[in-house]
Protein backbone atom coordinates (compact mmCIF):
# COMPACT_ATOMS: atom_id res chain seq x y z
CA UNK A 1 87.67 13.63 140.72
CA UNK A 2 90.60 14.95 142.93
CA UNK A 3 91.30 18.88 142.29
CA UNK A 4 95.12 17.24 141.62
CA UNK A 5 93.40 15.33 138.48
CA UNK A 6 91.36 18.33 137.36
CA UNK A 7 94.56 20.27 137.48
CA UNK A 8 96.26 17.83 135.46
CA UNK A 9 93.12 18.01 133.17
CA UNK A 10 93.02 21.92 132.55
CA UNK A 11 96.84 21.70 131.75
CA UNK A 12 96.36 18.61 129.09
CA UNK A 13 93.88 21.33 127.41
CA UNK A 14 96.20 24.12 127.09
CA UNK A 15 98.82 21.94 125.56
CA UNK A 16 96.09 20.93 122.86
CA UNK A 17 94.75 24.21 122.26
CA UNK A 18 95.75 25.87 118.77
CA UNK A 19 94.91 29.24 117.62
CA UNK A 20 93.12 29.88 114.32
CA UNK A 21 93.00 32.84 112.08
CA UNK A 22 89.64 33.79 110.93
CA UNK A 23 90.75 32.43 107.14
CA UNK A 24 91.94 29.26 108.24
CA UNK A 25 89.76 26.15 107.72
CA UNK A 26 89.59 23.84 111.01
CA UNK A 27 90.15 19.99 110.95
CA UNK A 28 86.56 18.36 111.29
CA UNK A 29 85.49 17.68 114.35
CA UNK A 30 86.28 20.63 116.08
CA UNK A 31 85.36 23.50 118.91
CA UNK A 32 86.45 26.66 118.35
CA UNK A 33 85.67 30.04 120.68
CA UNK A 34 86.41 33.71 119.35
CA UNK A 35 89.98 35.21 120.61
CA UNK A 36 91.41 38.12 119.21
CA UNK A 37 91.85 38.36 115.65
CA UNK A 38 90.53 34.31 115.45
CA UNK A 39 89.85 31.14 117.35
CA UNK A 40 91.53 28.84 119.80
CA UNK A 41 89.94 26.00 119.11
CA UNK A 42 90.32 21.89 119.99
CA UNK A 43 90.22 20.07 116.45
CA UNK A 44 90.71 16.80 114.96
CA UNK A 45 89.01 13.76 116.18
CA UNK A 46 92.10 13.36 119.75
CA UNK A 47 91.71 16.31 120.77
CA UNK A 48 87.75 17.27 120.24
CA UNK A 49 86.93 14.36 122.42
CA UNK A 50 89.26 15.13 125.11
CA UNK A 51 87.67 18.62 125.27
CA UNK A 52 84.44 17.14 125.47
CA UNK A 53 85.30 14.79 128.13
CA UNK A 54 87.03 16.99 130.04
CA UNK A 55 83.89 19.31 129.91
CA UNK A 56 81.76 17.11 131.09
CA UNK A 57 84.15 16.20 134.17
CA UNK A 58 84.57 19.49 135.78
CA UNK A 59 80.58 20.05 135.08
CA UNK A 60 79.79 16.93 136.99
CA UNK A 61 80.55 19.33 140.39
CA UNK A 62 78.61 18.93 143.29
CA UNK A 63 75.30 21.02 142.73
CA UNK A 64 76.44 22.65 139.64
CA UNK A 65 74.37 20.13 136.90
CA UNK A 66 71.12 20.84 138.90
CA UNK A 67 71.36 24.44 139.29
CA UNK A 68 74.09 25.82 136.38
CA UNK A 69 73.31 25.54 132.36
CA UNK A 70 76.12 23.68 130.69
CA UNK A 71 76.47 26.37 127.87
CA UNK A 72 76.83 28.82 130.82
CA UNK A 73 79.66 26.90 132.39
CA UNK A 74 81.43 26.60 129.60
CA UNK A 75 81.42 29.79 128.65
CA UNK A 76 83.07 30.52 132.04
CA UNK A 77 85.06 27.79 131.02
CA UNK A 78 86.97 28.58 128.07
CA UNK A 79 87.42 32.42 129.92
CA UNK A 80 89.69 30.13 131.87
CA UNK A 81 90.99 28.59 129.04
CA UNK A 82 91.97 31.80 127.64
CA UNK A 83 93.50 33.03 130.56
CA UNK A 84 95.95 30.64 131.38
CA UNK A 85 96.42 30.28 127.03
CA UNK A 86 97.36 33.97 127.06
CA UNK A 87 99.78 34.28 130.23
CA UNK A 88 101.74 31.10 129.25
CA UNK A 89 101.16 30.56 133.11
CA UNK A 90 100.43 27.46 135.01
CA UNK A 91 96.98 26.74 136.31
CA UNK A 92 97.06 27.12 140.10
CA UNK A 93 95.36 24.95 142.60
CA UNK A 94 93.69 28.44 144.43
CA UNK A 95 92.71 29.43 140.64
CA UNK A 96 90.76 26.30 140.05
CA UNK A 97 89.18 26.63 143.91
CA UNK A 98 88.37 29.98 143.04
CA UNK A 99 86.67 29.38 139.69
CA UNK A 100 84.38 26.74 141.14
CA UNK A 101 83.92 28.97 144.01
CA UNK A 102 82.67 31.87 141.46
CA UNK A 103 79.52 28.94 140.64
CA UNK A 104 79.19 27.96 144.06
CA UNK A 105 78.68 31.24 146.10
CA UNK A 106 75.69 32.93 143.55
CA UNK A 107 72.58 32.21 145.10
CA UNK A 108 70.23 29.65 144.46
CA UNK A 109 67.03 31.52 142.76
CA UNK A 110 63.13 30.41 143.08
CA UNK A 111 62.27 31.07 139.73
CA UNK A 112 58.81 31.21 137.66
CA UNK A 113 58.76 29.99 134.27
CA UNK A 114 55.86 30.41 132.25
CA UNK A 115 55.23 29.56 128.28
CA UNK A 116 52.19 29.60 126.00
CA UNK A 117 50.29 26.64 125.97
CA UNK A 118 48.16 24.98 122.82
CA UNK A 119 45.76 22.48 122.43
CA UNK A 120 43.80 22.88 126.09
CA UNK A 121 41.15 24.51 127.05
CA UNK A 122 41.08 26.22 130.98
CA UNK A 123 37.38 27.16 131.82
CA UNK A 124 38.63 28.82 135.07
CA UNK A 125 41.33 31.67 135.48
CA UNK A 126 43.66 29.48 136.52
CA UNK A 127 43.61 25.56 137.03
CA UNK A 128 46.72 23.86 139.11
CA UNK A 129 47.55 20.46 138.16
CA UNK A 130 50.37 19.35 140.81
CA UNK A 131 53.16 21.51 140.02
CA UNK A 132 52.17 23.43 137.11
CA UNK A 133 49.66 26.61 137.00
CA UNK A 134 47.15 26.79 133.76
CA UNK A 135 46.11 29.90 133.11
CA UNK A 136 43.55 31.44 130.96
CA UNK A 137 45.31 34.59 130.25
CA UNK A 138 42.07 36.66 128.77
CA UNK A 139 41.13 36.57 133.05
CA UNK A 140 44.72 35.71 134.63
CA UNK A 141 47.07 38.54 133.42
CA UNK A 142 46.31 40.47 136.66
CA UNK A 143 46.99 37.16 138.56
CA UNK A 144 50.27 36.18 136.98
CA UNK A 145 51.31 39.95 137.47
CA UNK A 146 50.51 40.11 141.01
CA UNK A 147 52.29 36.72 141.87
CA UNK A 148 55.35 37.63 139.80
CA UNK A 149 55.68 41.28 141.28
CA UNK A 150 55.90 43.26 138.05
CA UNK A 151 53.41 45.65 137.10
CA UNK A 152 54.73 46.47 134.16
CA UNK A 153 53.20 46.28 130.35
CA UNK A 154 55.80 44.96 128.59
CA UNK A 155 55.61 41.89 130.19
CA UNK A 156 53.10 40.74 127.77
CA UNK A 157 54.56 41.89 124.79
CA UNK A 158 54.76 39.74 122.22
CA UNK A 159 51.98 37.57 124.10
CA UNK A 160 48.92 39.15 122.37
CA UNK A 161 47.64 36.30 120.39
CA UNK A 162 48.53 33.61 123.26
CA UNK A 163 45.48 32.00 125.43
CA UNK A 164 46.54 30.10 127.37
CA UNK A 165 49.85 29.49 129.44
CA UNK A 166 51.28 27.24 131.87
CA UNK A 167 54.00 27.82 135.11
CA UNK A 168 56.06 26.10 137.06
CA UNK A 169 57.96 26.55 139.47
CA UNK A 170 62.59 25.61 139.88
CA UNK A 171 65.34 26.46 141.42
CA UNK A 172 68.44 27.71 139.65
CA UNK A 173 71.53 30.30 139.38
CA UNK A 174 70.98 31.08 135.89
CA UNK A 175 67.74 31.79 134.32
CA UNK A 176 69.23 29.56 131.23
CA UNK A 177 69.38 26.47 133.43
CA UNK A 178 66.09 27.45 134.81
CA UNK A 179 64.59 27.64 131.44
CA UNK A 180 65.97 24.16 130.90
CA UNK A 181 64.57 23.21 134.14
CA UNK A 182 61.21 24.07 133.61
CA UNK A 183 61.12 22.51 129.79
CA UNK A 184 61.81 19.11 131.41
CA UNK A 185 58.96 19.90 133.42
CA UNK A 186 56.85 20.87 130.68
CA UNK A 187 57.47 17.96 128.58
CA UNK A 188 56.80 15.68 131.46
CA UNK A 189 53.23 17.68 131.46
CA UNK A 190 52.70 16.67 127.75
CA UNK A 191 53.58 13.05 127.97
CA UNK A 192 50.93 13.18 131.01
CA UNK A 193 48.70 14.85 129.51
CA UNK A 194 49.37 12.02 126.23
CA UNK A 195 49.22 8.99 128.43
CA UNK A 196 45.21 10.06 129.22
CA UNK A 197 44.71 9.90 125.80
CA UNK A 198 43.40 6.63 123.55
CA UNK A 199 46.09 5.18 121.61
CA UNK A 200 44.52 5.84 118.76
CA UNK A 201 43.62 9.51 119.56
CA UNK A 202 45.82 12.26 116.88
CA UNK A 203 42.96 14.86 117.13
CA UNK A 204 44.09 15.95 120.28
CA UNK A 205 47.67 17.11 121.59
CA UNK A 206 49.02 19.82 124.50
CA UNK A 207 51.92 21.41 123.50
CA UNK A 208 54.63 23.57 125.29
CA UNK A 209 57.97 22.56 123.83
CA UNK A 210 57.17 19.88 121.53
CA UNK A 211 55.12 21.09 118.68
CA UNK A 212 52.60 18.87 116.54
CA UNK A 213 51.45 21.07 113.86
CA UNK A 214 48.40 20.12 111.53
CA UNK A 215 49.09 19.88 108.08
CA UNK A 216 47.69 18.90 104.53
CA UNK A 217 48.76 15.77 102.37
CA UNK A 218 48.51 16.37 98.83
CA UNK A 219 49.24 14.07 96.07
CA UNK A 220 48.41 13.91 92.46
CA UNK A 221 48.43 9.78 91.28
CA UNK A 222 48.11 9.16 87.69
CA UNK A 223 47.77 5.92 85.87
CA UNK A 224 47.16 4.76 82.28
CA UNK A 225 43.07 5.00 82.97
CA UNK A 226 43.14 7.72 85.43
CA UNK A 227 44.13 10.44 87.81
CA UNK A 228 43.38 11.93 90.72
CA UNK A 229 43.93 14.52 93.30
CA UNK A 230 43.00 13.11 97.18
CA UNK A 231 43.72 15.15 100.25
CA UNK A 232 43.60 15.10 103.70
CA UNK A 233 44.42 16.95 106.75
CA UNK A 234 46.33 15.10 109.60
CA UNK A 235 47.12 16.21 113.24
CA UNK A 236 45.75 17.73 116.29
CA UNK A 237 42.83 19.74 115.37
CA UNK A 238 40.72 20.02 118.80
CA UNK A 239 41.52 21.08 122.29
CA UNK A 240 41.50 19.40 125.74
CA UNK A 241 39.73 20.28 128.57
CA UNK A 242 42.06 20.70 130.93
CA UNK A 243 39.04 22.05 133.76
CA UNK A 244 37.29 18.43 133.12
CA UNK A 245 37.35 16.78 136.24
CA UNK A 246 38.84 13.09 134.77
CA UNK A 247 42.16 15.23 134.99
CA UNK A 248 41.97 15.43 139.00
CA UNK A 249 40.04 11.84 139.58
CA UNK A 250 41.49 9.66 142.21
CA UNK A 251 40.22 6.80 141.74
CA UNK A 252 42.20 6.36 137.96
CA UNK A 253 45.38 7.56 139.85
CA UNK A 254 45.65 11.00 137.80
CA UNK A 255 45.42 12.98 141.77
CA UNK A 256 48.45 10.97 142.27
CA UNK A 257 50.15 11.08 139.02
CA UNK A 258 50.66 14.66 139.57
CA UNK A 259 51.43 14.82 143.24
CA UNK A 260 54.69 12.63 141.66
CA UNK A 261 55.44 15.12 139.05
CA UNK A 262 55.82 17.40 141.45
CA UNK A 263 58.18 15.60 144.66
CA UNK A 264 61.50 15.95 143.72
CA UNK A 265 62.18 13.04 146.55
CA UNK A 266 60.88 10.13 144.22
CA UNK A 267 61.61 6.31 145.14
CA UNK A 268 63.01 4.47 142.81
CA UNK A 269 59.54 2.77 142.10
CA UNK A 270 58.32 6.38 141.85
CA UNK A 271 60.41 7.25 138.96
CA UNK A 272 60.54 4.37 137.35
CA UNK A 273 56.49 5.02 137.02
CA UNK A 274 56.96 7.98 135.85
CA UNK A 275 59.11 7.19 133.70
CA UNK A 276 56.77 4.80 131.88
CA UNK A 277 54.22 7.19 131.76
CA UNK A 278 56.86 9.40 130.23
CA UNK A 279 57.62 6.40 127.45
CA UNK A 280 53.93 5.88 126.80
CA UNK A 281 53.54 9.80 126.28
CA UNK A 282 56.58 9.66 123.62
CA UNK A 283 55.06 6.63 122.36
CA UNK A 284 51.02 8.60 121.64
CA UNK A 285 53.17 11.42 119.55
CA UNK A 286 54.96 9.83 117.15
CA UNK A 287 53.82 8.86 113.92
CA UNK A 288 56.34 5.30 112.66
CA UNK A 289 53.96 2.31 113.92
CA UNK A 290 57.84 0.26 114.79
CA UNK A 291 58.96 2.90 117.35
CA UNK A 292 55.60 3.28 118.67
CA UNK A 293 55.22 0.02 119.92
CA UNK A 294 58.29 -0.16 120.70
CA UNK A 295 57.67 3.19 123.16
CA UNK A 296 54.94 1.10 124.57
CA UNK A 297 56.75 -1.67 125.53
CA UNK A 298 59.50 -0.17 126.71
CA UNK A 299 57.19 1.84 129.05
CA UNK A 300 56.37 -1.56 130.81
CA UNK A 301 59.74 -3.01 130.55
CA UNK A 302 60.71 0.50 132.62
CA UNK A 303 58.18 -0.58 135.50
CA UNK A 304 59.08 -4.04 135.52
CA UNK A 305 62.61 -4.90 135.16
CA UNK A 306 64.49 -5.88 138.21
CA UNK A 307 68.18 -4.56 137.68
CA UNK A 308 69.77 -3.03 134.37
CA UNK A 309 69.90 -6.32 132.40
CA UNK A 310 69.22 -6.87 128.73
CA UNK A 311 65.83 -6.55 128.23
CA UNK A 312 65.86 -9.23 124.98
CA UNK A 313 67.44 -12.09 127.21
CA UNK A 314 64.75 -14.53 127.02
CA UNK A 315 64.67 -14.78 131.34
CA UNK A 316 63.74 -11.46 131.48
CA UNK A 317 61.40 -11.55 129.05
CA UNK A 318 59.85 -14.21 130.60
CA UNK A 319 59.96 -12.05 133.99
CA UNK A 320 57.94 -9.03 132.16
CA UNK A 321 55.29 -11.34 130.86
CA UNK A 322 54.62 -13.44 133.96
CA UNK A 323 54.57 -10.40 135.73
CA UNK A 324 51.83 -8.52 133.28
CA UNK A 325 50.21 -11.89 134.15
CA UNK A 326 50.61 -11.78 137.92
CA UNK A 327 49.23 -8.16 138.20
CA UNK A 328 46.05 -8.39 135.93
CA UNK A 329 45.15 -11.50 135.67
CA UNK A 330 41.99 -12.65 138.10
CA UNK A 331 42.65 -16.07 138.21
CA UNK A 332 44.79 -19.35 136.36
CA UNK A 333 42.88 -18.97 133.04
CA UNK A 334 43.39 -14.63 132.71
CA UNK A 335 46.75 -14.97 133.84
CA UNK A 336 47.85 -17.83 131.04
CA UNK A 337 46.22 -15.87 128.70
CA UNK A 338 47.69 -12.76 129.34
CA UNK A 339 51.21 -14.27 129.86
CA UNK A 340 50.63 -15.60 126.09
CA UNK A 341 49.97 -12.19 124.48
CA UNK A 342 53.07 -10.79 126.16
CA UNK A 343 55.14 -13.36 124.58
CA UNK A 344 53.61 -12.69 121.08
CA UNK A 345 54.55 -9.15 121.72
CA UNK A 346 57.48 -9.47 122.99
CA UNK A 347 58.42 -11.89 119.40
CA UNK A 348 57.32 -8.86 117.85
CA UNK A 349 59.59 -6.21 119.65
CA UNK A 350 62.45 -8.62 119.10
CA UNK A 351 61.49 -8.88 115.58
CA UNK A 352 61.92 -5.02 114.96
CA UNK A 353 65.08 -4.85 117.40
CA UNK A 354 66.65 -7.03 115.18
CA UNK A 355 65.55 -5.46 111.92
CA UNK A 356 63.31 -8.41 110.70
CA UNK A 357 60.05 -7.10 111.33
CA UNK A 358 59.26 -4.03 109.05
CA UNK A 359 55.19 -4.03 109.63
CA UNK A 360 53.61 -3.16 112.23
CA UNK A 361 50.11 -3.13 113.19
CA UNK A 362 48.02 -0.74 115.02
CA UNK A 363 46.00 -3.53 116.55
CA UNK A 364 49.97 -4.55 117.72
CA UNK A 365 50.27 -1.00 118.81
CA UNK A 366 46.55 -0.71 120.89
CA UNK A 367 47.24 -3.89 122.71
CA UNK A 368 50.71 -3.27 123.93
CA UNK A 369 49.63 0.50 124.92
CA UNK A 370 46.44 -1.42 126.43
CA UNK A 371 48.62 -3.59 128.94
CA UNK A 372 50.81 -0.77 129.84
CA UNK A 373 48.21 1.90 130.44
CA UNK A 374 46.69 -1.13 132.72
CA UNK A 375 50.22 -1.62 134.59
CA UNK A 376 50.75 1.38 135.23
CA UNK A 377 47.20 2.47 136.33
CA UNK A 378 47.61 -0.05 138.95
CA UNK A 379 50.48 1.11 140.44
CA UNK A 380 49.07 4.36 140.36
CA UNK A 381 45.65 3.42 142.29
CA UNK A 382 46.12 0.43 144.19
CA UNK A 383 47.97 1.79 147.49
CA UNK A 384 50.07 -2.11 148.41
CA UNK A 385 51.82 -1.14 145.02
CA UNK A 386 52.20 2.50 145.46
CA UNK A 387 54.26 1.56 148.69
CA UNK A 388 56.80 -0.60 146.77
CA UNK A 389 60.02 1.17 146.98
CA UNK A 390 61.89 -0.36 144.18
CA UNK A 391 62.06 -3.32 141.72
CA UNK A 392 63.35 -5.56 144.10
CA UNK A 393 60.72 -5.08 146.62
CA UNK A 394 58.23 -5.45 143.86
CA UNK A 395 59.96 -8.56 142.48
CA UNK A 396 59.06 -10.04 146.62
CA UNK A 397 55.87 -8.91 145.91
CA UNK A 398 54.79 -10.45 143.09
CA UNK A 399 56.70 -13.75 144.24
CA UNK A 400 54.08 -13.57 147.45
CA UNK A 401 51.47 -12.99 144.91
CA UNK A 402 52.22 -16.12 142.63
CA UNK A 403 52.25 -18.61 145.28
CA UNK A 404 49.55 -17.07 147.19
């Protein structure tokens, strides 16, 4: 957007800012920021969405998303806000250059983030899987110390009950928007770290920022003959060996799996893999059998679709399943077959889209995780399909393939 238009933007806000004393109830929806003896704040239903529009418009600012945390820039924001709400005065074209150029001109910092990890196990001091560093901290404080320059004790406090932890590595100008950084990272590791797993595997779970905690179901069930009391205890109870060597193994594709997690120069083929692997991760955490195959299907339809069209018109669905078909199937007779299941499944995932399939199966669930995690294992091993750049490419490819 021109710096004329942003100008024109920032002035539009001023005029719709209204100060608030601290007694004062605000008109729902509404953002409000401290000032003085109250608030200026943007409320009512107009004006909150402007503000929120506008926000995200003079965020979107060359490298600013990718290096700047949006709470951060707004806070420096609304300073503006207040300053020009305060004088009375006009925003200036040299003040708006110079507020950008207060972002711009701080340095881009290599950072090291690292967080406790649960539910692994790290047989070695420290175990690197592409761009994230395990450590078993009851041998790697020393390490971690050394590498991050600070000798100092009260960098573990608060860490004394913590065994393991895992780093990464980003690039930021505020350690809030490096934190956020390395949290998409980390959650990328757990949804890797998920897609190993069987479908039908809740005993085991790595978690860094999203937490599966084990708990107990009670119930007490009474009836006119009887009552009684059952229990049970559901959720990750054992750790993962994150030293075992399957986690490294070339030859299912995990070697490259996390050389990808860590380029930050993907093709489009590239993310769109690991995107699916991130969908199949979401898919192995949660807990309603509907979404979960859902997850699992839409982890294939992210590999497979050529261009952003409706996944549910019936051409494209056609499209996925003949593909699944074309890539696994060894011969006429597979390939039918397997074409035929991915219609079934795909009546199913239309059923729940639509709201007119409540029940699910896990046997539903197992087989549409089963064809994915088969997909996508391909694409991760076999090198003609690692060297597709995009969907379109891959759309050639499988057309060479099906009248081959």
């Amino acid at each position: 957007m021109s710096l004329q238009k942003q100008l024109a933007t920032l002035h539009d806000l001023l005029n719709r800012l209204r100060f608030q004393r601290h007694n004062e109830e605000p008109v729902a929806p509404y953002r409000r920021f401290g000032h003085a003896d109250g608030f200026i704040a943007f409320q009512g239903v107009e004006d909150f969405f402007e503000y929120e529009e506008a926000l995200k418009m003079f965020y979107d600012h060359k490298d600013i998303p990718e290096t700047i945390s949006l709470k951060v820039f707004e806070d420096s924001l609304v300073r503006l806000l207040r300053e020009f709400y305060d004088s009375g005065e006009t925003v200036s074209r040299d003040r708006l250059s110079e507020f950008y150029r207060q972002h711009l001109d701080k340095p881009i910092l290599d950072s090291v983030v690292l967080r406790p990890v649960v539910g692994i196990v790290v047989k070695k001091p420290k175990e690197d899987l592409g761009p994230f560093c395990l450590y078993n901290l009851e041998e790697s404080k020393q390490i971690i110390a050394e590498r991050l320059g600070i000798m100092d004790d009260l960098l573990w406090t608060g860490w004394e009950q913590v065994k393991y932890a895992i780093g990464t590595e980003v690039k930021a100008r505020d350690t809030k928007r490096a934190n956020e950084i390395a949290d998409e990272k980390f959650e990328l590791f757990e949804n890797i770290i998920r897609f190993n797993l069987s479908p039908d595997d809740t005993r085991h779970r790595a978690n860094v920022v999203n937490w599966d905690h084990n708990w107990i179901d009670l119930a007490i069930i009474a009836s006119q003959e009887n009552w009684s009391t059952p229990t049970g205890w559901h959720g990750p109870f054992l750790d993962i060996n994150l030293s075992d060597p399957f986690f490294f193994r070339k030859d299912n594709g995990n070697e490259y799996l996390w050389s990808l997690a860590g380029n930050k120069n993907l093709t489009r083929m590239q993310q769109s893999l690991l995107g699916a692997v991130n969908w199949l991760g979401k898919a192995q955490r949660d807990l309603d059998y509907g979404r979960k195959f859902l997850l699992c299907v839409i982890a294939l339809e992210t590999l497979l679709t050529i261009d952003d069209q409706s996944i549910l018109r019936p051409g494209i669905t056609y499209q996925i399943a003949e593909s699944v078909a074309l890539l696994l199937g060894n011969g006429p007779d597979e390939r039918l077959d397997l074409e035929s299941r991915m219609k079934k499944l795909y009546g199913i995932r239309s059923a729940i889209s639509h709201g007119g399939k409540k029940v699910v199966t896990m046997d539903s669930i197992q087989e549409a995780r089963a064809i994915s995690t088969a997909v996508i294992r391909l694409f991760l091993v076999r090198e003609e399909l690692r060297k597709i750049p995009n969907q379109h490419a891959l759309r050639d490819y499988l057309r060479k393939l099906k009248y081959s």
